[in-house]
C-alpha atoms as a PDB file:
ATOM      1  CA  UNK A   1       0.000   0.000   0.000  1.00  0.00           C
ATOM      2  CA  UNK A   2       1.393   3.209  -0.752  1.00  0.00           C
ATOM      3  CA  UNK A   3       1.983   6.005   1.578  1.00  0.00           C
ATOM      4  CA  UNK A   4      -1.018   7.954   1.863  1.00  0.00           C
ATOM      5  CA  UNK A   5      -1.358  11.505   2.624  1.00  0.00           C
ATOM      6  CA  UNK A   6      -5.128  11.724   1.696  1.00  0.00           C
ATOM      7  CA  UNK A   7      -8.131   9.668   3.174  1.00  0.00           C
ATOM      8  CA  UNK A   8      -8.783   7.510   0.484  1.00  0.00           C
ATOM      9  CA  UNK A   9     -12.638   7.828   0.824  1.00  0.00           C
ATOM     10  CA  UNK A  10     -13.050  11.115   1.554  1.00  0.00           C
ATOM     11  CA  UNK A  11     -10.204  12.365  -0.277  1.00  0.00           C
ATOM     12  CA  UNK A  12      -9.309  14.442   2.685  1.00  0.00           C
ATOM     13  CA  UNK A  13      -5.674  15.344   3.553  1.00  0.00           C
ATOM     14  CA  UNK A  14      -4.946  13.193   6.472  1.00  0.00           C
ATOM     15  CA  UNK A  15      -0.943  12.569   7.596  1.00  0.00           C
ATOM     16  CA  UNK A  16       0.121   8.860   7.503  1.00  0.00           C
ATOM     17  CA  UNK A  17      -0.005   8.478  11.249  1.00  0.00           C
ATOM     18  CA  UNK A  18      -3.376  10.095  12.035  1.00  0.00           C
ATOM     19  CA  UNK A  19      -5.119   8.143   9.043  1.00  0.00           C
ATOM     20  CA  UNK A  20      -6.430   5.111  11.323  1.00  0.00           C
ATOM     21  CA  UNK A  21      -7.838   7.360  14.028  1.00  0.00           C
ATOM     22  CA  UNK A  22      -9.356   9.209  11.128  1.00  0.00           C
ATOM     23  CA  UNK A  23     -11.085   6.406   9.665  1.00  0.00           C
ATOM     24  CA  UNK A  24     -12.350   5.081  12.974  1.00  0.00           C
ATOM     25  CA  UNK A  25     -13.504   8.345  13.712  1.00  0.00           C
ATOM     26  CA  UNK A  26     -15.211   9.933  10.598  1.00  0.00           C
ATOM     27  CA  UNK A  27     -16.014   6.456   8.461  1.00  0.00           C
ATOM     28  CA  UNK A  28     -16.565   3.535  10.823  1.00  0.00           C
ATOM     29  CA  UNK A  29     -19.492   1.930   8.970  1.00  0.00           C
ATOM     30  CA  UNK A  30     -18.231   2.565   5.619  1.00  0.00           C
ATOM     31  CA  UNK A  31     -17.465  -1.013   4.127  1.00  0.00           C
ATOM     32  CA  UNK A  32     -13.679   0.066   3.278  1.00  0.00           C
ATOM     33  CA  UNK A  33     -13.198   0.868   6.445  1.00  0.00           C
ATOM     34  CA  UNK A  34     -12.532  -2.885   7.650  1.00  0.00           C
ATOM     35  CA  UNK A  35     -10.120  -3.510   4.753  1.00  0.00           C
ATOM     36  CA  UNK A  36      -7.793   0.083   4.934  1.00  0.00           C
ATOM     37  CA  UNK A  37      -7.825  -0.817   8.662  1.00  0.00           C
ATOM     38  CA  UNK A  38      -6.058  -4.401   8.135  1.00  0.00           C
ATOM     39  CA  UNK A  39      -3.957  -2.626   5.898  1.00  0.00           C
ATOM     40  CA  UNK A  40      -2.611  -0.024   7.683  1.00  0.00           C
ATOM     41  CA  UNK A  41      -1.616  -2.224  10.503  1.00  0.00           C
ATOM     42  CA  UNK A  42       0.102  -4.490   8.460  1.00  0.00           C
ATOM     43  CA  UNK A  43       1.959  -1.729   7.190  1.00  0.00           C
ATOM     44  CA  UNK A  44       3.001  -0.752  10.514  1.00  0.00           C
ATOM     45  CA  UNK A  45       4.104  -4.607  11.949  1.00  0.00           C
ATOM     46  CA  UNK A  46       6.442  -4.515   8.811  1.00  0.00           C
ATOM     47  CA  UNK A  47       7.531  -1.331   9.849  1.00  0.00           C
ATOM     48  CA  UNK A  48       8.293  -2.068  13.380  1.00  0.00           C
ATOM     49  CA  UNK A  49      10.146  -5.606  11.948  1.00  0.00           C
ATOM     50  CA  UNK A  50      12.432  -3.371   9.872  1.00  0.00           C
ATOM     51  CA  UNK A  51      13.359  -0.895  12.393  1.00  0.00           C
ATOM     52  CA  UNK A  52      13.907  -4.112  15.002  1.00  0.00           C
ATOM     53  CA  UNK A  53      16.194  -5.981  12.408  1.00  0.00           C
ATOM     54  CA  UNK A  54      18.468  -3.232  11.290  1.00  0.00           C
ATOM     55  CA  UNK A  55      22.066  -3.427  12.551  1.00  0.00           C
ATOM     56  CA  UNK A  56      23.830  -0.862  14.682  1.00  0.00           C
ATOM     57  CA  UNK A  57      26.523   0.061  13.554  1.00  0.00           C
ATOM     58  CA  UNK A  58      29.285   1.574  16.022  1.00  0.00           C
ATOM     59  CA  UNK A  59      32.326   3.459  14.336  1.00  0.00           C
ATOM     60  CA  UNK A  60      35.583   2.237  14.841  1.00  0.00           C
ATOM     61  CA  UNK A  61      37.354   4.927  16.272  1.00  0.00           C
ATOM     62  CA  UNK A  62      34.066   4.599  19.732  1.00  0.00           C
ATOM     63  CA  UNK A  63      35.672   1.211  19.806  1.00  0.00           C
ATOM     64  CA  UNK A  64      39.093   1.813  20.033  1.00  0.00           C
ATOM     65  CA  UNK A  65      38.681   4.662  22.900  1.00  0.00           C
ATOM     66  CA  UNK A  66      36.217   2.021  25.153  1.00  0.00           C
ATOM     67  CA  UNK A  67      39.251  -0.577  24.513  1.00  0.00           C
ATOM     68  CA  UNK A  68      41.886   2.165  25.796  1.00  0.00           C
ATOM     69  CA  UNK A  69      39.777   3.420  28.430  1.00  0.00           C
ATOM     70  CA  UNK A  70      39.749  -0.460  29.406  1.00  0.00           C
ATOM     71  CA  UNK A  71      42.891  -0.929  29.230  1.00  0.00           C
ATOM     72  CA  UNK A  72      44.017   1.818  31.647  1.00  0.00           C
ATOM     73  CA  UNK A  73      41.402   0.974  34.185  1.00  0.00           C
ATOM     74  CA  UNK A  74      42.717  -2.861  34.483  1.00  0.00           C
ATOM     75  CA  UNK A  75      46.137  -1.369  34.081  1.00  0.00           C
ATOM     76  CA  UNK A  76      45.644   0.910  36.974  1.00  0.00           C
ATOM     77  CA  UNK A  77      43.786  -1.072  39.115  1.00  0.00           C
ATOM     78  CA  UNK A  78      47.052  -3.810  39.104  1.00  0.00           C
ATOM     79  CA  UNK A  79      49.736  -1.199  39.233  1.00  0.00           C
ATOM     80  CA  UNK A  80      47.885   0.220  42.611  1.00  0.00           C
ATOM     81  CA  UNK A  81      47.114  -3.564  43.300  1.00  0.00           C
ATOM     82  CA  UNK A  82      51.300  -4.073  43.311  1.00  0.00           C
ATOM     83  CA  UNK A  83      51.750  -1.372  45.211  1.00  0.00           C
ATOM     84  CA  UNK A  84      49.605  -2.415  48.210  1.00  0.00           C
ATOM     85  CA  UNK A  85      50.719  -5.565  47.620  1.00  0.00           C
ATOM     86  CA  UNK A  86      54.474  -4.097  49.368  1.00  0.00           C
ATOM     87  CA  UNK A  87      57.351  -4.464  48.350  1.00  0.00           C
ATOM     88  CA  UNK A  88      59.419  -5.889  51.236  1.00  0.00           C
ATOM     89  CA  UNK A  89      62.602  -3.721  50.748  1.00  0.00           C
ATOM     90  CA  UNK A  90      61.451  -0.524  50.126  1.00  0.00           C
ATOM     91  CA  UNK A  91      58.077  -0.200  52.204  1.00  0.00           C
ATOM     92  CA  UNK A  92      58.388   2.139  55.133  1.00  0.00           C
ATOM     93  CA  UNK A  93      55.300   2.293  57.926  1.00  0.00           C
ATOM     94  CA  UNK A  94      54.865   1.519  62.153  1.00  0.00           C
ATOM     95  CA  UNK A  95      54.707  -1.606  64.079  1.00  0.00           C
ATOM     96  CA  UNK A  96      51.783  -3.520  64.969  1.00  0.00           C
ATOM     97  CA  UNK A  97      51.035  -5.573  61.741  1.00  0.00           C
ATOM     98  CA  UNK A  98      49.212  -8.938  61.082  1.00  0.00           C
ATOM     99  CA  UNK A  99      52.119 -11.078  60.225  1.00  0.00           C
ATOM    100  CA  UNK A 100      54.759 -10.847  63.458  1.00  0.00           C
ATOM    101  CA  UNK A 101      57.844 -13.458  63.831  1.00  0.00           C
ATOM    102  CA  UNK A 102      61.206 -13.544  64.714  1.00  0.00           C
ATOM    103  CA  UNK A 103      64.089 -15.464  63.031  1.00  0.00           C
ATOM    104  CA  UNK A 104      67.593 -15.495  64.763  1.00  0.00           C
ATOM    105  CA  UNK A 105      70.631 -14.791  62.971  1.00  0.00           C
ATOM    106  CA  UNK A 106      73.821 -16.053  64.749  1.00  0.00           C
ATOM    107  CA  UNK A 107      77.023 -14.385  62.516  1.00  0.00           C
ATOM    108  CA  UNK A 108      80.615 -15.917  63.146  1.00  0.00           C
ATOM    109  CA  UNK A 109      84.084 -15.203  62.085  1.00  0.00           C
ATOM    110  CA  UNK A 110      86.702 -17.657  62.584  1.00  0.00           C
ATOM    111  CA  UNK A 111      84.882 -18.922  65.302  1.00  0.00           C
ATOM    112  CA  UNK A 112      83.632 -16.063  67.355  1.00  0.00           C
ATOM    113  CA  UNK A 113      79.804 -14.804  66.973  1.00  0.00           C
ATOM    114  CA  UNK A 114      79.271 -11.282  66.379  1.00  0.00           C
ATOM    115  CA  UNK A 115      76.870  -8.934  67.361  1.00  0.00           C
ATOM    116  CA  UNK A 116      74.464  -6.593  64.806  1.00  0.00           C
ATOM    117  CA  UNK A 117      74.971  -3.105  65.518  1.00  0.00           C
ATOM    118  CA  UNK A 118      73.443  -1.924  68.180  1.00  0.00           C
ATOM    119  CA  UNK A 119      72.401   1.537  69.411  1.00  0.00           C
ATOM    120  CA  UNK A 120      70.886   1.229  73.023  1.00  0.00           C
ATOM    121  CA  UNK A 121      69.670   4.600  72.805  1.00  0.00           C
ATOM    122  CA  UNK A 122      67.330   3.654  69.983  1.00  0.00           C
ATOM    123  CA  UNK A 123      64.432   1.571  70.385  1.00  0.00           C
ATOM    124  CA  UNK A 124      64.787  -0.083  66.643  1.00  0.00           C
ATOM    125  CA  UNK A 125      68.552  -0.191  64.550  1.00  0.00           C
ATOM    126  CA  UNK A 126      68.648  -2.154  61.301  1.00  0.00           C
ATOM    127  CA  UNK A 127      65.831  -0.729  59.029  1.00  0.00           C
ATOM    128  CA  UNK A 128      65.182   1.631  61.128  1.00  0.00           C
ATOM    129  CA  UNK A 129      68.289   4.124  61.891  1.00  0.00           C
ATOM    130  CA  UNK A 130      68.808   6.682  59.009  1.00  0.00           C
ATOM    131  CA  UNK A 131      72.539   5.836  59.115  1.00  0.00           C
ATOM    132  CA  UNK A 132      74.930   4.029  57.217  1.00  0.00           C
ATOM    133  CA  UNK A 133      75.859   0.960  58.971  1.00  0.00           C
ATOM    134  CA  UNK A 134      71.814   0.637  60.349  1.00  0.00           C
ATOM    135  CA  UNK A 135      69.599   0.989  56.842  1.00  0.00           C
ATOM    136  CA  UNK A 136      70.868   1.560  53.326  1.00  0.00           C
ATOM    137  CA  UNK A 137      70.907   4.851  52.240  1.00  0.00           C
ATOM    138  CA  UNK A 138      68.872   4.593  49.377  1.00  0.00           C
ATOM    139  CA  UNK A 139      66.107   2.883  51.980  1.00  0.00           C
ATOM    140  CA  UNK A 140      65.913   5.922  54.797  1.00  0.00           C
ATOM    141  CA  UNK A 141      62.326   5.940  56.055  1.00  0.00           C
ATOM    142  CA  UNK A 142      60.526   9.174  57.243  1.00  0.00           C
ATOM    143  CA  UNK A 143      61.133   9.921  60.664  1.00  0.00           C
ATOM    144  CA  UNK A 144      58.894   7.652  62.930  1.00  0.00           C
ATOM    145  CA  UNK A 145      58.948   4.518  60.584  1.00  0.00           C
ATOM    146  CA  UNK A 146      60.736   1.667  59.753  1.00  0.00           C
ATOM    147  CA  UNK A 147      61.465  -1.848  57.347  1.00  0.00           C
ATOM    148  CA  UNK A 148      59.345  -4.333  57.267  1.00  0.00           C
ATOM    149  CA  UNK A 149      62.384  -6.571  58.170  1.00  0.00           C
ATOM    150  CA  UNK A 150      64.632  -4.720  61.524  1.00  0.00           C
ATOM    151  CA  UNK A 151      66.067  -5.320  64.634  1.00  0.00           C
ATOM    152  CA  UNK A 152      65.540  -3.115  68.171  1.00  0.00           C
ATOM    153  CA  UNK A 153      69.504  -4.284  69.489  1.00  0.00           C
ATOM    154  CA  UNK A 154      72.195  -6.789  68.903  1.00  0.00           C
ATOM    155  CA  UNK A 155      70.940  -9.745  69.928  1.00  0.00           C
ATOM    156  CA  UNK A 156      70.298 -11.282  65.949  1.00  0.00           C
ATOM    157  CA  UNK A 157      66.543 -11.449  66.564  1.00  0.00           C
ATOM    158  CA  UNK A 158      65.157 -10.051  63.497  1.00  0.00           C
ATOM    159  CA  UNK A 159      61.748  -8.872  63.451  1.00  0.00           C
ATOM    160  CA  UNK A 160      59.491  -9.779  60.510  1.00  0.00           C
ATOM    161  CA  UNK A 161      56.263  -7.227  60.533  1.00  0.00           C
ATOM    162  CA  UNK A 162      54.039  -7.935  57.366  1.00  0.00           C
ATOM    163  CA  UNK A 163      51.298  -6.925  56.588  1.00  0.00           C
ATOM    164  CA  UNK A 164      49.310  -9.513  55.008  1.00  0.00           C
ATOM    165  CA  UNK A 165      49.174  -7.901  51.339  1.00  0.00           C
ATOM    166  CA  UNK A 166      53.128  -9.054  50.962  1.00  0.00           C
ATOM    167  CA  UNK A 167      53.397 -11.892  48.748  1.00  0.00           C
ATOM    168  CA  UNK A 168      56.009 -14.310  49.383  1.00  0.00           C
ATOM    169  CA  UNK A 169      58.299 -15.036  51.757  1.00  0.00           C
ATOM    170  CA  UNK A 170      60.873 -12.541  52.517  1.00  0.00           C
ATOM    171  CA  UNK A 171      64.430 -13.868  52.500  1.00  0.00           C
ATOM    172  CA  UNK A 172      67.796 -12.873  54.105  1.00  0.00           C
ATOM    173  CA  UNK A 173      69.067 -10.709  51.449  1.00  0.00           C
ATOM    174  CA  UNK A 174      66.132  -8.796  51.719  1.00  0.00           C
ATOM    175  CA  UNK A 175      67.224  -8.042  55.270  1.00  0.00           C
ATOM    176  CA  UNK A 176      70.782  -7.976  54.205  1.00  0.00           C
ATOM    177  CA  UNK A 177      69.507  -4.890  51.739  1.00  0.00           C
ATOM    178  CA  UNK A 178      67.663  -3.197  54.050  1.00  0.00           C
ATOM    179  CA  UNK A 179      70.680  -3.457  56.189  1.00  0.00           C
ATOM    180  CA  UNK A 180      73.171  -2.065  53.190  1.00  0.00           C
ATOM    181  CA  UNK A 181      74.997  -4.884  53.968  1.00  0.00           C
ATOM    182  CA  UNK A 182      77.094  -7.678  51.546  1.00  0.00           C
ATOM    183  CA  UNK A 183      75.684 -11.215  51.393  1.00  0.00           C
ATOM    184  CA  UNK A 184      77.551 -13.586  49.351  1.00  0.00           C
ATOM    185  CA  UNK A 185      79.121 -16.982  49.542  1.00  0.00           C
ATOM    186  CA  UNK A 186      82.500 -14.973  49.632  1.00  0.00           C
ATOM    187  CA  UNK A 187      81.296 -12.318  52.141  1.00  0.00           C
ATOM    188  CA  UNK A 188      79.092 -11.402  54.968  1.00  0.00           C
ATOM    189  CA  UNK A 189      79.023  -7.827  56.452  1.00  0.00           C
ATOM    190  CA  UNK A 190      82.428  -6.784  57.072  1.00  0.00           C
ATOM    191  CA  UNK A 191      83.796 -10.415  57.265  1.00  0.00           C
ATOM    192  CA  UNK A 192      85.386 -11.998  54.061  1.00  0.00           C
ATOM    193  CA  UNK A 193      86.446 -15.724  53.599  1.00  0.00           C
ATOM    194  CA  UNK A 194      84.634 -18.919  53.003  1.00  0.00           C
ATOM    195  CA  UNK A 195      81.032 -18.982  53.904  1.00  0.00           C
ATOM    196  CA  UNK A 196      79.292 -21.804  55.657  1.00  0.00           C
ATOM    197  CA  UNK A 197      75.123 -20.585  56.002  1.00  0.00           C
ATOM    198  CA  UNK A 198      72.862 -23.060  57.933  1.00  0.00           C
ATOM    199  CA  UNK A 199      69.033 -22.627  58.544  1.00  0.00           C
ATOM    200  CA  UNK A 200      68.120 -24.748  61.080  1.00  0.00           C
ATOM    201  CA  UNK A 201      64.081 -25.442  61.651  1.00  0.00           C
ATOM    202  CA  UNK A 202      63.063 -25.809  65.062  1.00  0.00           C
ATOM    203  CA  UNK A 203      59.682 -27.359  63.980  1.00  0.00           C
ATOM    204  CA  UNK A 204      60.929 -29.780  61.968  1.00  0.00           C
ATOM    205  CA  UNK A 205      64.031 -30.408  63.485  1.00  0.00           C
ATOM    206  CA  UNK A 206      66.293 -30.335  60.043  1.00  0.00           C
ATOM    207  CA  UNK A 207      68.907 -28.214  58.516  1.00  0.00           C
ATOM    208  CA  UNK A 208      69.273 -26.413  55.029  1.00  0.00           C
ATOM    209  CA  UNK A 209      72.375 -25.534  53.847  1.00  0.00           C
ATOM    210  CA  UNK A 210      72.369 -22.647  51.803  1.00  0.00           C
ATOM    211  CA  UNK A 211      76.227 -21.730  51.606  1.00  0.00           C
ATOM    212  CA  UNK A 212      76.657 -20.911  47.766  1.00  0.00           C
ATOM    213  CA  UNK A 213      73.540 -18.614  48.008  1.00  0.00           C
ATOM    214  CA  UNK A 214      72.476 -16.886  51.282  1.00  0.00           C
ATOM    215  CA  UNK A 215      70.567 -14.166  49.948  1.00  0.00           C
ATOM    216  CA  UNK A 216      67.659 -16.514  49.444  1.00  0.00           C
ATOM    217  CA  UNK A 217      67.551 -18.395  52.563  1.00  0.00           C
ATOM    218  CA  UNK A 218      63.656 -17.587  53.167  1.00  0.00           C
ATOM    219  CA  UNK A 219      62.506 -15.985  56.607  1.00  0.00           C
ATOM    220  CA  UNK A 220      59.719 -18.505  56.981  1.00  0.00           C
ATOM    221  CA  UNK A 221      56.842 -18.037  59.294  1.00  0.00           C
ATOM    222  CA  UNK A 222      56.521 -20.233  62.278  1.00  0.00           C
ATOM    223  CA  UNK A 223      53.926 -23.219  62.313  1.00  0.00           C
ATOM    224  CA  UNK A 224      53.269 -21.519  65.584  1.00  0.00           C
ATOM    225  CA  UNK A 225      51.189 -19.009  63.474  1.00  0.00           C
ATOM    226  CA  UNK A 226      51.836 -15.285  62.386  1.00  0.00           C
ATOM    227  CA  UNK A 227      52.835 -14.277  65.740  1.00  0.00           C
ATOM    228  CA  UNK A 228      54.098 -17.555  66.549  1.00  0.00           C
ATOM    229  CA  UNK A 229      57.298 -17.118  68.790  1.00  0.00           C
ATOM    230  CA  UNK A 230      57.389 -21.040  70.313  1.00  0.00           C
ATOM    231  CA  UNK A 231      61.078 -21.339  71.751  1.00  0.00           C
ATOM    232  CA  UNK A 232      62.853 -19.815  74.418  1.00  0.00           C
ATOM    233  CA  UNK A 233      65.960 -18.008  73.004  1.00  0.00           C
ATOM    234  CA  UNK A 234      69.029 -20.238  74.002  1.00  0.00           C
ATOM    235  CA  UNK A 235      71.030 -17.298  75.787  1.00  0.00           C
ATOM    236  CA  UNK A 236      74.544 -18.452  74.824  1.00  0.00           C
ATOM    237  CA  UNK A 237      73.310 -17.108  71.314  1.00  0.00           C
ATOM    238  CA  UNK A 238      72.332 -13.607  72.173  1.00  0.00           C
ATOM    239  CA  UNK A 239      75.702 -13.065  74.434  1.00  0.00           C
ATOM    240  CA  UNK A 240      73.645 -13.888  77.556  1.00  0.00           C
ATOM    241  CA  UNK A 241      71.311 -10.635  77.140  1.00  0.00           C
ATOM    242  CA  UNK A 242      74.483  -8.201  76.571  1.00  0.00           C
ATOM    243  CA  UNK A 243      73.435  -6.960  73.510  1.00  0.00           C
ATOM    244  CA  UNK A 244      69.750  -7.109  74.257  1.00  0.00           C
ATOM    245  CA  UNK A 245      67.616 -10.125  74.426  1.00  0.00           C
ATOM    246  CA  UNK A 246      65.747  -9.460  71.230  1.00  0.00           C
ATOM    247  CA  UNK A 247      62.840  -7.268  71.851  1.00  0.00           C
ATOM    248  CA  UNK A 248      60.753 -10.742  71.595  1.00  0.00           C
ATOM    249  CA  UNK A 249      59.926 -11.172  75.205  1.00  0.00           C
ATOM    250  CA  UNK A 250      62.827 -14.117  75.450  1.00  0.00           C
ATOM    251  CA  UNK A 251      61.569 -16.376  72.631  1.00  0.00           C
ATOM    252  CA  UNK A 252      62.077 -16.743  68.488  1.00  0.00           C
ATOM    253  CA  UNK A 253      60.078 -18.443  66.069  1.00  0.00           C
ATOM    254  CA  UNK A 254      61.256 -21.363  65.456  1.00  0.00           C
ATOM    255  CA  UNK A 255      64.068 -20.464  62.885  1.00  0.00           C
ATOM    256  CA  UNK A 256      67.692 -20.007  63.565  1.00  0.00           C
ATOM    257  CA  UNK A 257      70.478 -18.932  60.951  1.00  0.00           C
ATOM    258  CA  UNK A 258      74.124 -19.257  61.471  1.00  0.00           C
ATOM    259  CA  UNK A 259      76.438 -17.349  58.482  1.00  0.00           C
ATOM    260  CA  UNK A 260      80.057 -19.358  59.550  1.00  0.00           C
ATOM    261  CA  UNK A 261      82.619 -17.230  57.880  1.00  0.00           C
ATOM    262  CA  UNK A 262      86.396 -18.605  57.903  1.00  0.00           C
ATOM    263  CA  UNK A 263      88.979 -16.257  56.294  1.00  0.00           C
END
């Protein structure tokens, strides 16, 4: 049926969409009415069909921005996802996290154990003292805060204090870079020769050797839990309390490290 401007028994101008009200309202008993009627709504199903089944088509260049915009969303979202994630060396922030243990580290040379330094003044020294010798220069943390990985004397006790975003275990060259210290099979601190590095596991009563690479001996957590501290610190490895006893309320977690250097 073509499109009609005009009532086609009146001959009256009518528009298109008006023309069905018009017939219903000025020519209901005439006997066209019945048949225009079917026809105009067949007109307009075929319509409606045509409009549904036409394609949308969305330029290329609204594509490409929605897959940028993506992009930098999921990009953004995992680069601020790494960074509360912490790194273990470089984060800075205050006691009192989830994750709280303390390894021992016993250092010799040519038999005799060595103290960490040790500032009794201070109430944290390794990863926490803004001087060489305590934390690496490139490491300093704002005043008040300190490593993840530190020490409050010279007993060896290191504390770990994680937060539980870090992933992995942190190892003993993290500590050792924290410190600004060496760690190699060839050298330890200040003390050169041949390097003998034992982690001993108090839960599971074995040994690891890890003398031809220290730096990743792991700082494990205790099976005691995250601030599982289950043995009493044997004094004759802490100098008998002369250096401090730790800051761990007399116990470690399970974990003892010796670093046997022999020049």
């Amino acid at each position: 049926m073509a499109t009609l401007d005009r009532c086609p028994i009146c001959n009256v101008s009518v528009k298109p969409e008006n023309l069905l009200r018009h017939l219903n309202g000025t020519h209901p008993r005439h006997p066209d009415t019945p048949k225009l009627r079917e026809q105009l709504k067949q007109e307009a199903r075929r319509g409606a069909s045509r409009n549904a089944g036409r394609p949308i088509h969305i330029p290329k260049w609204v594509v490409l921005i929605v897959v940028l915009i993506t992009a930098g969303v999921v990009g953004g979202y995992y680069l601020v996802n790494q960074q509360t994630r912490y790194n273990v060396v470089t984060w800075c922030g205050v006691e009192g996290t989830a994750i709280h243990y303390h390894p021992l580290l016993v250092i010799n040379y040519n038999g005799v154990q060595q103290h960490l330094p040790w500032d009794p003044a201070q109430s944290a020294d390794i990863g926490y003292l803004n001087q060489a010798g305590f934390t690496n220069p490139k490491y300093y943390c704002p005043a008040g805060e300190l490593h993840l990985l530190h020490t409050h004397d010279g007993s060896g006790i290191i504390h770990v204090e994680l937060p539980r975003a870090v992933s992995g275990t942190p190892t003993l060259g993290d500590f050792f870079t924290i410190w600004g210290e060496p760690l190699s099979a060839g050298q330890v601190w200040m003390f050169s020769g041949q390097l003998q590095a034992t982690m001993y596991n108090s839960d599971s009563r074995s040994s690891a050797d890890y003398s031809s690479g220290p730096a990743g001996l792991p700082l494990y957590e205790s099976a005691a839990g995250p601030q599982g501290n289950a043995y009493p610190i044997p004094l004759a490895y802490i100098f008998n309390g002369a250096y401090g006893t730790g800051a761990s309320s007399g116990f470690y977690s399970g974990e003892i490290i010796w670093l046997n250097v022999t020049a």
